[in-house]
N, C-alpha and C. Protein backbone atom coordinates (compact mmCIF):
# COMPACT_ATOMS: atom_id res chain seq x y z
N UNK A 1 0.84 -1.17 0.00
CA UNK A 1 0.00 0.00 0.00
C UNK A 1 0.88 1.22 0.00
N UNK A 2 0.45 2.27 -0.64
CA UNK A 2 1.42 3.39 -1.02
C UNK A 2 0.67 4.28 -0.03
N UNK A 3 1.73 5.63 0.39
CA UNK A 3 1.34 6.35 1.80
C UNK A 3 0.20 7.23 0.89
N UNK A 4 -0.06 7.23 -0.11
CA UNK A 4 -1.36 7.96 -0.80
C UNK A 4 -2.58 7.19 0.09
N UNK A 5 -2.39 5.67 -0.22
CA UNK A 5 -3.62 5.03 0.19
C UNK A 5 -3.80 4.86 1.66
N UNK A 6 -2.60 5.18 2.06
CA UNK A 6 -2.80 5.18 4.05
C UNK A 6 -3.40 6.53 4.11
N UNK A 7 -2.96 7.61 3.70
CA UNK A 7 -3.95 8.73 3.86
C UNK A 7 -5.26 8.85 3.80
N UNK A 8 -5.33 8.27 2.63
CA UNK A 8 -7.11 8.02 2.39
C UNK A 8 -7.96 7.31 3.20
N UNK A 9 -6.98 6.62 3.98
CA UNK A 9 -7.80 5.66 5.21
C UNK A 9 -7.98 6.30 6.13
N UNK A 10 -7.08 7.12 6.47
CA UNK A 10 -7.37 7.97 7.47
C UNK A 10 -8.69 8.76 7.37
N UNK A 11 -8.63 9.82 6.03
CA UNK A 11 -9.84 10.97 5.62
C UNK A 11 -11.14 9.72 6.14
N UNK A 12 -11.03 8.78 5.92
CA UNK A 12 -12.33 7.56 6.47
C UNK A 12 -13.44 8.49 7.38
N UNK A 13 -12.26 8.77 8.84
CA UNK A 13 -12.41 8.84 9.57
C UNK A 13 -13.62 10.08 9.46
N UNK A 14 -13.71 10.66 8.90
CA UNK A 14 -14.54 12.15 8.25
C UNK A 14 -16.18 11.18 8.58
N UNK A 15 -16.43 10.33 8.55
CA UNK A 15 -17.93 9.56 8.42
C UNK A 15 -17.90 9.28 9.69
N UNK A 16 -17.30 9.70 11.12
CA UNK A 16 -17.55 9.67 12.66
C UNK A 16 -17.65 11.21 13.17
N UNK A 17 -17.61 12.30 12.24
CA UNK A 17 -17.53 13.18 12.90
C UNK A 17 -18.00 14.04 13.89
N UNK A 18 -19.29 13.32 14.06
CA UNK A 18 -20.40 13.70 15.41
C UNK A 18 -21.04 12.29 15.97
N UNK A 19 -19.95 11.64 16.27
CA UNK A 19 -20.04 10.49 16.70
C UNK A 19 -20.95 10.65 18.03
N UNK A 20 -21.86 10.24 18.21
CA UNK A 20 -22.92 10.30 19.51
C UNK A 20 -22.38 9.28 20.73
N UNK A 21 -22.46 9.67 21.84
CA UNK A 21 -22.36 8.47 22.52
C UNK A 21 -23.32 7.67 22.97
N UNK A 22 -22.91 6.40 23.27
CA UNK A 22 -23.52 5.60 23.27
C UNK A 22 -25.16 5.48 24.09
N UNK A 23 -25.92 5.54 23.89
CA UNK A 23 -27.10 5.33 24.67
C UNK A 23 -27.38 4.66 25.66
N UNK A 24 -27.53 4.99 27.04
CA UNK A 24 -27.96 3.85 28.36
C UNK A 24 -29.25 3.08 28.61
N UNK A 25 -30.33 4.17 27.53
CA UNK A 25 -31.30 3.69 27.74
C UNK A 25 -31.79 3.45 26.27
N UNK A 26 -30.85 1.81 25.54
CA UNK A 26 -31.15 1.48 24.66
C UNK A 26 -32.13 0.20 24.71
N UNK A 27 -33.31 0.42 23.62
CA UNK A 27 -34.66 -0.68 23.59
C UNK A 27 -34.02 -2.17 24.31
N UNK A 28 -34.54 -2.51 25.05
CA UNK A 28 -34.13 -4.07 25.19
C UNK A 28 -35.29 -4.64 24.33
N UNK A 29 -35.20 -5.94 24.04
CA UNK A 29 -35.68 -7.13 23.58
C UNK A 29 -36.87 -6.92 24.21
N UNK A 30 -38.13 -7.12 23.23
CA UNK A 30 -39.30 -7.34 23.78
C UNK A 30 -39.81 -9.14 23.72
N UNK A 31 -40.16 -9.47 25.17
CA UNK A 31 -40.23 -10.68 24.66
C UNK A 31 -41.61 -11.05 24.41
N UNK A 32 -42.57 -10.51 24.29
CA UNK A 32 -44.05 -10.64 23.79
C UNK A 32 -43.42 -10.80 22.17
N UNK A 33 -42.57 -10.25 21.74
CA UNK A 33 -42.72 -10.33 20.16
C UNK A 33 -41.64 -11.55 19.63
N UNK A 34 -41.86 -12.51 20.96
CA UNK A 34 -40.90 -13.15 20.51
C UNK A 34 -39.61 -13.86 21.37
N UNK A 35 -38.76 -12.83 22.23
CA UNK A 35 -37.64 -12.60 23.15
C UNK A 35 -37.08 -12.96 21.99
N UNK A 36 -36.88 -12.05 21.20
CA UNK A 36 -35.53 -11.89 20.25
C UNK A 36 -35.15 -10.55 20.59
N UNK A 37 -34.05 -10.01 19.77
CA UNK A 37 -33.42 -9.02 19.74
C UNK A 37 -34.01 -7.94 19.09
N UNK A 38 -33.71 -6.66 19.74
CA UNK A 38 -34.47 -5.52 18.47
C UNK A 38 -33.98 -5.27 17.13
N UNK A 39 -34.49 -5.64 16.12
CA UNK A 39 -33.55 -5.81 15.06
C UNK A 39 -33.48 -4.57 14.15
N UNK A 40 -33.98 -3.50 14.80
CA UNK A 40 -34.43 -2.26 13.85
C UNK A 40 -32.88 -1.70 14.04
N UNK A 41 -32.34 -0.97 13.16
CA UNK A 41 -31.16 0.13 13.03
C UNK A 41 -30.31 0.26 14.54
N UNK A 42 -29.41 0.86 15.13
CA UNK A 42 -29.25 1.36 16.23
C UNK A 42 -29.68 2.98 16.49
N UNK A 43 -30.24 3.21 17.74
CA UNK A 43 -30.44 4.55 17.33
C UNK A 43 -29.51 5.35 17.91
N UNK A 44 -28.05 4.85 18.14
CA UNK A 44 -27.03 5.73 18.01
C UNK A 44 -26.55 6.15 16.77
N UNK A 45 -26.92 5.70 16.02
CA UNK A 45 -26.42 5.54 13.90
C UNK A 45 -27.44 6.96 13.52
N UNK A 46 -28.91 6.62 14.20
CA UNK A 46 -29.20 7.75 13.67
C UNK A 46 -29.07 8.91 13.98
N UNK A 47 -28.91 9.16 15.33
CA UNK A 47 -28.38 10.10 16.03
C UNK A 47 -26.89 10.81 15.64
N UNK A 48 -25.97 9.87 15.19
CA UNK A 48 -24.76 10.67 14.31
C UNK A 48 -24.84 10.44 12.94
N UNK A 49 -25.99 10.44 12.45
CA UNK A 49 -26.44 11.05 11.20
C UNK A 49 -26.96 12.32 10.88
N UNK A 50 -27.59 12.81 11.97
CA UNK A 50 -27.98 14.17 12.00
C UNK A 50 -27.21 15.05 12.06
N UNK A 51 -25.93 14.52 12.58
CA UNK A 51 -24.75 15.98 12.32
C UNK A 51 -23.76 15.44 11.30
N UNK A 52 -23.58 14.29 10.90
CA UNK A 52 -22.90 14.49 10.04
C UNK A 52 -23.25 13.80 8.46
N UNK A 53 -24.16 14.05 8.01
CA UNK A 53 -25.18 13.40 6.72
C UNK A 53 -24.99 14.79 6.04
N UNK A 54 -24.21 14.90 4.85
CA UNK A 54 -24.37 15.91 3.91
C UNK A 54 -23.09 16.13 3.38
N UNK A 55 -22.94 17.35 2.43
CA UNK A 55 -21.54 16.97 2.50
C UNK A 55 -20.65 18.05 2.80
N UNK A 56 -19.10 17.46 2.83
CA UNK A 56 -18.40 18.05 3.59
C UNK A 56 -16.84 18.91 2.51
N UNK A 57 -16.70 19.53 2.68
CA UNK A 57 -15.15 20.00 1.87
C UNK A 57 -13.89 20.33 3.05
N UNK A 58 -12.94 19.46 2.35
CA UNK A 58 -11.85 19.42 2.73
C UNK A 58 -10.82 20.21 2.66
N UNK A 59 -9.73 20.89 3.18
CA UNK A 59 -8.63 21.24 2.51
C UNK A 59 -7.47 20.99 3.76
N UNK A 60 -6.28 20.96 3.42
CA UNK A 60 -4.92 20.84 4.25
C UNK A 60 -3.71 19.87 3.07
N UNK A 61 -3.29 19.52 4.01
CA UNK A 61 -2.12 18.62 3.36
C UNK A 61 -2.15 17.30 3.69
N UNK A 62 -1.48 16.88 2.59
CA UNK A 62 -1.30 15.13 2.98
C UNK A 62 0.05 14.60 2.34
N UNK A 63 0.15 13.77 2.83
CA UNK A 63 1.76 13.07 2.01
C UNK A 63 1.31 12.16 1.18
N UNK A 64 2.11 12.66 -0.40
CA UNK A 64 1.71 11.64 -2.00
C UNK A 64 2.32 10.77 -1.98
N UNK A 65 2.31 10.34 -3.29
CA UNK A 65 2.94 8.77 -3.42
C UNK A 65 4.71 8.84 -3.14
N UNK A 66 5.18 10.26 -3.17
CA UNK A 66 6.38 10.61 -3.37
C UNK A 66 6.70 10.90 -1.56
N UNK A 67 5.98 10.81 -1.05
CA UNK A 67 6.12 10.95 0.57
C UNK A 67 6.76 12.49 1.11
N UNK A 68 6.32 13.07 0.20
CA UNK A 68 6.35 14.31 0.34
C UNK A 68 4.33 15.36 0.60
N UNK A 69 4.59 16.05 1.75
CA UNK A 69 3.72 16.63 1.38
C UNK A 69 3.22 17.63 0.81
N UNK A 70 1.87 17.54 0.25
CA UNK A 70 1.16 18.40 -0.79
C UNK A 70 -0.52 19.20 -0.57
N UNK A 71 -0.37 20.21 -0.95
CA UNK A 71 -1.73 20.44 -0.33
C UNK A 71 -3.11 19.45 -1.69
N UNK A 72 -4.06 19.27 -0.49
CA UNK A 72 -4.78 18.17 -0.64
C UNK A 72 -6.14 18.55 -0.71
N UNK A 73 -7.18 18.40 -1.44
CA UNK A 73 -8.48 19.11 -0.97
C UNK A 73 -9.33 17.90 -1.14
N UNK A 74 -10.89 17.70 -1.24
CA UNK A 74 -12.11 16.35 -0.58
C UNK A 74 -13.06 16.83 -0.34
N UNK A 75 -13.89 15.91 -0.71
CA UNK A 75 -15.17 15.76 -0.88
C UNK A 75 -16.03 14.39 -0.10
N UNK A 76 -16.57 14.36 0.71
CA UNK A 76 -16.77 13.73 1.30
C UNK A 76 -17.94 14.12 1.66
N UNK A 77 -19.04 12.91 1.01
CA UNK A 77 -20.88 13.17 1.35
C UNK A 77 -21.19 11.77 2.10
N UNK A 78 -22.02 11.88 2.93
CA UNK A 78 -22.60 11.15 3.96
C UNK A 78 -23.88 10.87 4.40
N UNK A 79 -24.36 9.78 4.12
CA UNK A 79 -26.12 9.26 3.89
C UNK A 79 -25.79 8.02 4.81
N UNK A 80 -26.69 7.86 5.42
CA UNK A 80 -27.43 6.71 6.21
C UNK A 80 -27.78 5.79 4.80
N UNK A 81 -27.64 4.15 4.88
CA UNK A 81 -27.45 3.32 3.92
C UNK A 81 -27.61 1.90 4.44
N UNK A 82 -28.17 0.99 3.46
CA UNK A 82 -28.35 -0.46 3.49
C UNK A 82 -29.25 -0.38 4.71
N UNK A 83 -30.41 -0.21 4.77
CA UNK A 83 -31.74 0.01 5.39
C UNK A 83 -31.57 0.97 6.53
N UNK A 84 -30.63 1.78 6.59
CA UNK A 84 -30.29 2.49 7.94
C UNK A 84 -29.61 1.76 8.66
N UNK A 85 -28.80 0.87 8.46
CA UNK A 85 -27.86 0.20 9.59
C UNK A 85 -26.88 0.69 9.15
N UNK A 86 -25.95 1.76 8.05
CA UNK A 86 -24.57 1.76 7.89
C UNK A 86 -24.59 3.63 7.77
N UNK A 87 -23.94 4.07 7.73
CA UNK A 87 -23.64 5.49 7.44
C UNK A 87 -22.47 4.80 6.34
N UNK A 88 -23.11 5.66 5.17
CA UNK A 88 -21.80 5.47 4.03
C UNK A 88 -21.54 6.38 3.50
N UNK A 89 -20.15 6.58 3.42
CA UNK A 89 -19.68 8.22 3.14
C UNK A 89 -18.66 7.41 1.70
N UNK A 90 -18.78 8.53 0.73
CA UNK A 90 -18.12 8.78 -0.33
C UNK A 90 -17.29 9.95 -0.24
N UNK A 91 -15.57 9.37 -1.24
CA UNK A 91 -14.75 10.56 -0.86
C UNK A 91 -13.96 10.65 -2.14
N UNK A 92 -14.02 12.22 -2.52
CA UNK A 92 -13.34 11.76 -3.59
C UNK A 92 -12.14 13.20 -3.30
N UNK A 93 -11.51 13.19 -4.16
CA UNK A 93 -9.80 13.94 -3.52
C UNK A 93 -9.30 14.35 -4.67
N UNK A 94 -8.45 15.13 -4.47
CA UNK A 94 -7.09 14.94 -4.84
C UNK A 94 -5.89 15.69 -4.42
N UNK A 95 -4.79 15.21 -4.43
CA UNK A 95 -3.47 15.38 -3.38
C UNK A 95 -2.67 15.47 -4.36
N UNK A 96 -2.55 16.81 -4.50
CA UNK A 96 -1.53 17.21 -5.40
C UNK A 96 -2.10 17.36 -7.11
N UNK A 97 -2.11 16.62 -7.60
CA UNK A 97 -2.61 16.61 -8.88
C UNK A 97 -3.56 14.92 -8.96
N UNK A 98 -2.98 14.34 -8.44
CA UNK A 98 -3.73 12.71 -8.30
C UNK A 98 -4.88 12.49 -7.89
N UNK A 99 -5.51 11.65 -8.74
CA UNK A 99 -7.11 11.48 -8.04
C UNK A 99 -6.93 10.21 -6.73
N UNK A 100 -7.95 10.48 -6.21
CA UNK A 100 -8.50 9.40 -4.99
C UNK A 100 -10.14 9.00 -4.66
N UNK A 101 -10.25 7.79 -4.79
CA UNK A 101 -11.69 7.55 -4.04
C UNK A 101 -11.75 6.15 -3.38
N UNK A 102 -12.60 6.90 -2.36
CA UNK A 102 -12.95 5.36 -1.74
C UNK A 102 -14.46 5.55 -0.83
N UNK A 103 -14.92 4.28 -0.31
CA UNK A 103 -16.07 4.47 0.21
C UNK A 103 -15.87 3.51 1.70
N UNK A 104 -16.47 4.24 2.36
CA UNK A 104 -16.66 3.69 3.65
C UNK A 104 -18.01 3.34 4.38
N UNK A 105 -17.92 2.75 5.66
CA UNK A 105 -19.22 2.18 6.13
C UNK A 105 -19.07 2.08 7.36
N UNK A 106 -20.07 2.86 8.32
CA UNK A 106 -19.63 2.73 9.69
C UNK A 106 -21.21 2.25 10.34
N UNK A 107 -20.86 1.85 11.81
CA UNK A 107 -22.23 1.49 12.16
C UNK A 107 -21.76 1.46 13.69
N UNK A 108 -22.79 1.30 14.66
CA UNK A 108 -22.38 1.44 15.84
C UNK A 108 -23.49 -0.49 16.65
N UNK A 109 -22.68 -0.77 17.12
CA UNK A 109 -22.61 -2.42 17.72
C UNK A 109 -22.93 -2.32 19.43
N UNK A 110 -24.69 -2.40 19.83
CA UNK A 110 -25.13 -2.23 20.73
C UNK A 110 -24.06 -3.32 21.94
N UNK A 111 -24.00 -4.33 21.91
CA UNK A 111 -23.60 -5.10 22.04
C UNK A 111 -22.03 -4.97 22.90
N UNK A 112 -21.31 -4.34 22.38
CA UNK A 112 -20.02 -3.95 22.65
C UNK A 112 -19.98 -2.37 22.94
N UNK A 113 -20.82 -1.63 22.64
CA UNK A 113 -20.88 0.06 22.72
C UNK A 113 -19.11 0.69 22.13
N UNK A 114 -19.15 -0.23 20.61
CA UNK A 114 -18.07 0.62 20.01
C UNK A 114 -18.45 0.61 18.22
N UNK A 115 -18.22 1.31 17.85
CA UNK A 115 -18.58 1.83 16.86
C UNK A 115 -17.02 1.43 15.47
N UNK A 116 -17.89 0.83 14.45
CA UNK A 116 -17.51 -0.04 13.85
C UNK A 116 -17.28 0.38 12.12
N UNK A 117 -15.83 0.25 11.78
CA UNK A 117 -16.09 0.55 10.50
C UNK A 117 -15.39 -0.03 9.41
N UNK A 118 -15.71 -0.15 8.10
CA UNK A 118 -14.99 -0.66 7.22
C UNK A 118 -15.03 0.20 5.67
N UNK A 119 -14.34 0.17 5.08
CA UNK A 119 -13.80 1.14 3.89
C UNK A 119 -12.81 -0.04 3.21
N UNK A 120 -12.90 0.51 1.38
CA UNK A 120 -12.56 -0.29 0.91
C UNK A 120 -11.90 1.06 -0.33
N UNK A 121 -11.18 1.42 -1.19
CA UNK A 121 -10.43 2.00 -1.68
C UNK A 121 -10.11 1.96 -3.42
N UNK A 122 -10.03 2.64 -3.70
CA UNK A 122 -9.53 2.44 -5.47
C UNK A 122 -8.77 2.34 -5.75
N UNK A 123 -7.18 2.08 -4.74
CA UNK A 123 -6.54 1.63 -4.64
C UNK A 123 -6.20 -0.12 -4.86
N UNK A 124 -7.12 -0.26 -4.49
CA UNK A 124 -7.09 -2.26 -3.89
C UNK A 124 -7.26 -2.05 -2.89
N UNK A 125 -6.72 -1.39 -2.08
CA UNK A 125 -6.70 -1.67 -0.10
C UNK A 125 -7.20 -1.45 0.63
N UNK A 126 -7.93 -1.88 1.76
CA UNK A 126 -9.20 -2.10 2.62
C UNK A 126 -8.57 -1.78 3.77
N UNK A 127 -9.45 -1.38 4.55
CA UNK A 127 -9.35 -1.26 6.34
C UNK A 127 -10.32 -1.73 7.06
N UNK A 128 -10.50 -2.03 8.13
CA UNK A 128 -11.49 -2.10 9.28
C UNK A 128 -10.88 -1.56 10.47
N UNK A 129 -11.75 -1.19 11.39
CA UNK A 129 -11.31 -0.76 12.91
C UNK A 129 -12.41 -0.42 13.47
N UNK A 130 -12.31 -0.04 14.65
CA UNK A 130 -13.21 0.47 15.29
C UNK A 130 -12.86 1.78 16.36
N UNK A 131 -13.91 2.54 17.12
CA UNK A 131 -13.70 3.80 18.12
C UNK A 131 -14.50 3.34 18.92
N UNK A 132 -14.38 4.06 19.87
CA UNK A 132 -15.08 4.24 21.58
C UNK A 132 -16.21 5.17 21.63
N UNK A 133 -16.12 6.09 20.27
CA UNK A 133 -16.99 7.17 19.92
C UNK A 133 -16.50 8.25 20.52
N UNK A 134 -17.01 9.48 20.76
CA UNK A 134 -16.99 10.68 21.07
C UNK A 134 -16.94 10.92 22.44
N UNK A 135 -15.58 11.97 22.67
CA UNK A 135 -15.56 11.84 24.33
C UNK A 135 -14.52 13.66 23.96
N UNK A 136 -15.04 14.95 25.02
CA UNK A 136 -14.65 15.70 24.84
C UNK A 136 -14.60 16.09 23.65
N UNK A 137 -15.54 15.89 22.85
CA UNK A 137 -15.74 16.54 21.46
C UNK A 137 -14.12 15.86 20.26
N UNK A 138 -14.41 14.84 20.96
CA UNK A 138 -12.85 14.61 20.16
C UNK A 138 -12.82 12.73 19.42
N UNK A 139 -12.89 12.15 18.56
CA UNK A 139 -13.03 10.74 18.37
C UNK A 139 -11.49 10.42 17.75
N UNK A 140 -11.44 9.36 17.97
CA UNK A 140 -10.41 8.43 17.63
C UNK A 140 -10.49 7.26 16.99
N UNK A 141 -9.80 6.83 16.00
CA UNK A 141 -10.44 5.56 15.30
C UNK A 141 -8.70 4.93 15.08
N UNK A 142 -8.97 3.64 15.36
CA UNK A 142 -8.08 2.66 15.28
C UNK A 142 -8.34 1.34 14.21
N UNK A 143 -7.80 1.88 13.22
CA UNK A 143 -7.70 0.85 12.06
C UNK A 143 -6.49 -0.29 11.66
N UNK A 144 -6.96 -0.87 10.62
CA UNK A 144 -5.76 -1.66 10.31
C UNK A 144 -6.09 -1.79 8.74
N UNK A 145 -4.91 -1.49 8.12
CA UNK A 145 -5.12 -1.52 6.85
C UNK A 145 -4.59 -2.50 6.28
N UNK A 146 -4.93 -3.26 4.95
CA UNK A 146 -4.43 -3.80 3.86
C UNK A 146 -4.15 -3.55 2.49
N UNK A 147 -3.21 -4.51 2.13
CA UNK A 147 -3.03 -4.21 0.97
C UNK A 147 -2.78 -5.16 0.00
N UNK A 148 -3.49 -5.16 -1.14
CA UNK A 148 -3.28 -6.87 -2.05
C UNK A 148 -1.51 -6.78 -2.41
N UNK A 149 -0.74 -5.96 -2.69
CA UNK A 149 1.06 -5.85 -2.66
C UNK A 149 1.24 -6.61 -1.30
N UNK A 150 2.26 -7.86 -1.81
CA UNK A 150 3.05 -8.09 -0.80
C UNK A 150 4.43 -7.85 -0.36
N UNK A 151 4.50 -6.60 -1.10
CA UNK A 151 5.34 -5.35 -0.55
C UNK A 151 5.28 -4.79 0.81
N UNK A 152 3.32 -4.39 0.47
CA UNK A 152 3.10 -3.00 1.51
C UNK A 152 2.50 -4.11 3.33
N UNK A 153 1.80 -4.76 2.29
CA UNK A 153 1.26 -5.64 3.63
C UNK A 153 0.03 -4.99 4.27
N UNK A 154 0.07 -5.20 5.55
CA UNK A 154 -0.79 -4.68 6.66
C UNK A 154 0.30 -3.21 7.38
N UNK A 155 -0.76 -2.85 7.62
CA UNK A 155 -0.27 -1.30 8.20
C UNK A 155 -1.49 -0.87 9.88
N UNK A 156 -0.74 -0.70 10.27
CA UNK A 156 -2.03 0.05 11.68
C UNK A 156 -2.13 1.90 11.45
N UNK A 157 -2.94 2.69 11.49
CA UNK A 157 -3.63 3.39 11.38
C UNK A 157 -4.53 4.05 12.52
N UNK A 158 -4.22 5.35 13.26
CA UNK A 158 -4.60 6.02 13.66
C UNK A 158 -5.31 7.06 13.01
N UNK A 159 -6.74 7.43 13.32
CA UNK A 159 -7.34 8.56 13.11
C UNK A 159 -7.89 10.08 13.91
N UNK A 160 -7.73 10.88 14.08
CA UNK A 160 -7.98 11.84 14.86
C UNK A 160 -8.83 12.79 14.76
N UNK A 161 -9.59 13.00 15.19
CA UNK A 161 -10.87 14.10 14.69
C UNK A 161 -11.09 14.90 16.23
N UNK A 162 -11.42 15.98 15.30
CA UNK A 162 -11.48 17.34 16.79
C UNK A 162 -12.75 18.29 16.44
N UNK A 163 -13.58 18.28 17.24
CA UNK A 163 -14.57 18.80 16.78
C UNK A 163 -14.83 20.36 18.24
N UNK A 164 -13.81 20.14 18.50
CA UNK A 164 -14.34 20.89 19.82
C UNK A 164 -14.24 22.30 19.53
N UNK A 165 -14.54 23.22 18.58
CA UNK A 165 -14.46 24.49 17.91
C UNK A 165 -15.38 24.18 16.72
N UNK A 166 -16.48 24.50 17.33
CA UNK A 166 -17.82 24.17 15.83
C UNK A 166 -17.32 25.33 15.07
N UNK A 167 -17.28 26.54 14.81
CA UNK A 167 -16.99 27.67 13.74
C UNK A 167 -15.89 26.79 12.84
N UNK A 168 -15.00 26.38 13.23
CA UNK A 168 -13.76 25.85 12.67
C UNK A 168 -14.12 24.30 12.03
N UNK A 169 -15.14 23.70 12.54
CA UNK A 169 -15.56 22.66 11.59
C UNK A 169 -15.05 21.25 11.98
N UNK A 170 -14.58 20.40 11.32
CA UNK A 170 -13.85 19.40 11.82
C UNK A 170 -11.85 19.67 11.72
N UNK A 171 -11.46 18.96 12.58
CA UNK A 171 -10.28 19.34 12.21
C UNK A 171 -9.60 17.75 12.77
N UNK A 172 -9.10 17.18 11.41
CA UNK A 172 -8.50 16.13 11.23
C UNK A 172 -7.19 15.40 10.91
N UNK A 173 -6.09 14.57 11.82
CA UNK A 173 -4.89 14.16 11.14
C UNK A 173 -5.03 12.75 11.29
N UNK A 174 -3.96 11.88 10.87
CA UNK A 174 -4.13 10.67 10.67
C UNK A 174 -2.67 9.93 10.36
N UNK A 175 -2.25 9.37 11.19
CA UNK A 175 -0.80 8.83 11.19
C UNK A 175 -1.11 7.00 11.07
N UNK A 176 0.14 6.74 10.48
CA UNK A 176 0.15 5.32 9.87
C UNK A 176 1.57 4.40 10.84
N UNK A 177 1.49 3.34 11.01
CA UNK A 177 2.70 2.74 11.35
C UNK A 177 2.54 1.26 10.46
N UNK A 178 3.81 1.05 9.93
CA UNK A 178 3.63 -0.29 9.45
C UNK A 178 4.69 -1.53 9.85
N UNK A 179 5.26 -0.68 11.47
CA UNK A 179 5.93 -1.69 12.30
C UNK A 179 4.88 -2.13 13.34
N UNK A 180 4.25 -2.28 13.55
CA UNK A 180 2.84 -2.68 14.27
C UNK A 180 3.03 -1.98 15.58
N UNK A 181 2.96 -0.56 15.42
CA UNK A 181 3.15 0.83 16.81
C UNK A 181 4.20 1.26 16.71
N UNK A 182 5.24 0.33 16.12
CA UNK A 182 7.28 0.86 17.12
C UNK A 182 7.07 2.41 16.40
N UNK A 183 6.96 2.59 15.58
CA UNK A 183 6.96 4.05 14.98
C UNK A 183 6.06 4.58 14.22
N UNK A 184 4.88 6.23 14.19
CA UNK A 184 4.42 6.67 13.52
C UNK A 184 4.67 7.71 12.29
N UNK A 185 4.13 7.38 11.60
CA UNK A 185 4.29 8.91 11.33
C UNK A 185 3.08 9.40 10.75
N UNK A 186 3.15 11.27 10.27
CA UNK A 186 1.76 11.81 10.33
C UNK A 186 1.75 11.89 8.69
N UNK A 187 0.76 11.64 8.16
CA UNK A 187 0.55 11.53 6.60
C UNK A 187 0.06 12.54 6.18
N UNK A 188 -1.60 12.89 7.27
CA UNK A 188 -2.37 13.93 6.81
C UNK A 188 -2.64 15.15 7.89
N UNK A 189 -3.41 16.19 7.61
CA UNK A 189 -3.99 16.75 8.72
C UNK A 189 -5.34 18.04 7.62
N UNK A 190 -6.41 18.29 7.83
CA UNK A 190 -7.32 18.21 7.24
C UNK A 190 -8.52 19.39 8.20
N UNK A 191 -9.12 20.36 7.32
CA UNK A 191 -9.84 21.43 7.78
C UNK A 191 -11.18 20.83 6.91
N UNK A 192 -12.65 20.14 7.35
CA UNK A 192 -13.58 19.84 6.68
C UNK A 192 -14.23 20.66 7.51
N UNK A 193 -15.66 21.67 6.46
CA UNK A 193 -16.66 22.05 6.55
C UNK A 193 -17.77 21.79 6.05
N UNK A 194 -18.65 22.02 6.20
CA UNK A 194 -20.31 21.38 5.54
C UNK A 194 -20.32 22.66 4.73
């Protein structure tokens, strides 16, 4: 995987940006209908759909295929998807002169109270990870990336989002390691507004 496509995993992170926390007083199981599970949507999904469903523009820098950085700008729109169980955000870019797209899918997992995502790239290379959600106006997402090169391999992936200055919008970086932690470094960092 080329540090173009670790960047782009990061921007992912843009589809948690009003990540809700988790609900205490979520539906339990009715057992008149059954004692199954509630199988409707979570309504933490819809709840961080309302702030972040629409779309968003990007600008800052990111590091290209040349591992140098370049200023970078994005597009990134966000709809509730696949019956309301996924928030799926589309992103399209470009960093420097190069195009980028990829699509992602997040959802939040009553079950565990962590919030769950996967993205897949035009690159070839995929991620999954998950967050804790929103705490001090601030989310974090911990991924792991792939890559069909058995060059690039697997990579771990930090995401960072700061929301705690609404005028200023989201404000986003995103560092990669592909010694599994021993060392990071920062790829992107990112000013999105609606």
């Amino acid at each position: 995987m080329n540090t173009f496509s670790r960047v782009a995993i990061a921007m992912v992170g843009m589809t948690g940006l009003a990540v809700a926390q988790p609900r205490t007083d979520a539906p339990k199981a009715d057992a008149k209908a059954g004692g199954g599970q509630d199988m409707g949507p979570p309504a933490e999904l819809a709840a961080m759909a309302k702030g972040t469903a629409g779309t968003w523009h990007c600008k800052g820098q990111g590091m290209d295929h040349t591992m140098k950085m370049v200023d970078t700008t994005g597009t990134m729109t966000i709809k509730l998807d696949v019956n309301n169980w996924w928030l799926h955000g589309t992103f399209d870019s470009k960093m420097g002169k190069e195009p980028f797209h990829f699509e992602s899918f997040t959802t939040f997992n009553p079950g565990t109270k962590r919030w769950t995502r996967v993205m897949v790239e035009s690159g070839g290379n995929w991620a999954t990870g998950e967050s804790a959600g929103e705490k001090d106006h601030k989310v974090d997402w911990e991924l792991t990336s792939h890559s069909p090169s058995p060059m690039m391999g697997d990579a771990l992936f930090r995401d960072h989002e700061d929301l705690s200055d609404p005028k200023a919008g989201a404000k986003m970086s995103g560092e990669f390691s592909p010694d599994k932690g021993k060392t990071w470094t920062k790829v992107y960092e990112l000013a999105c507004k609606k």
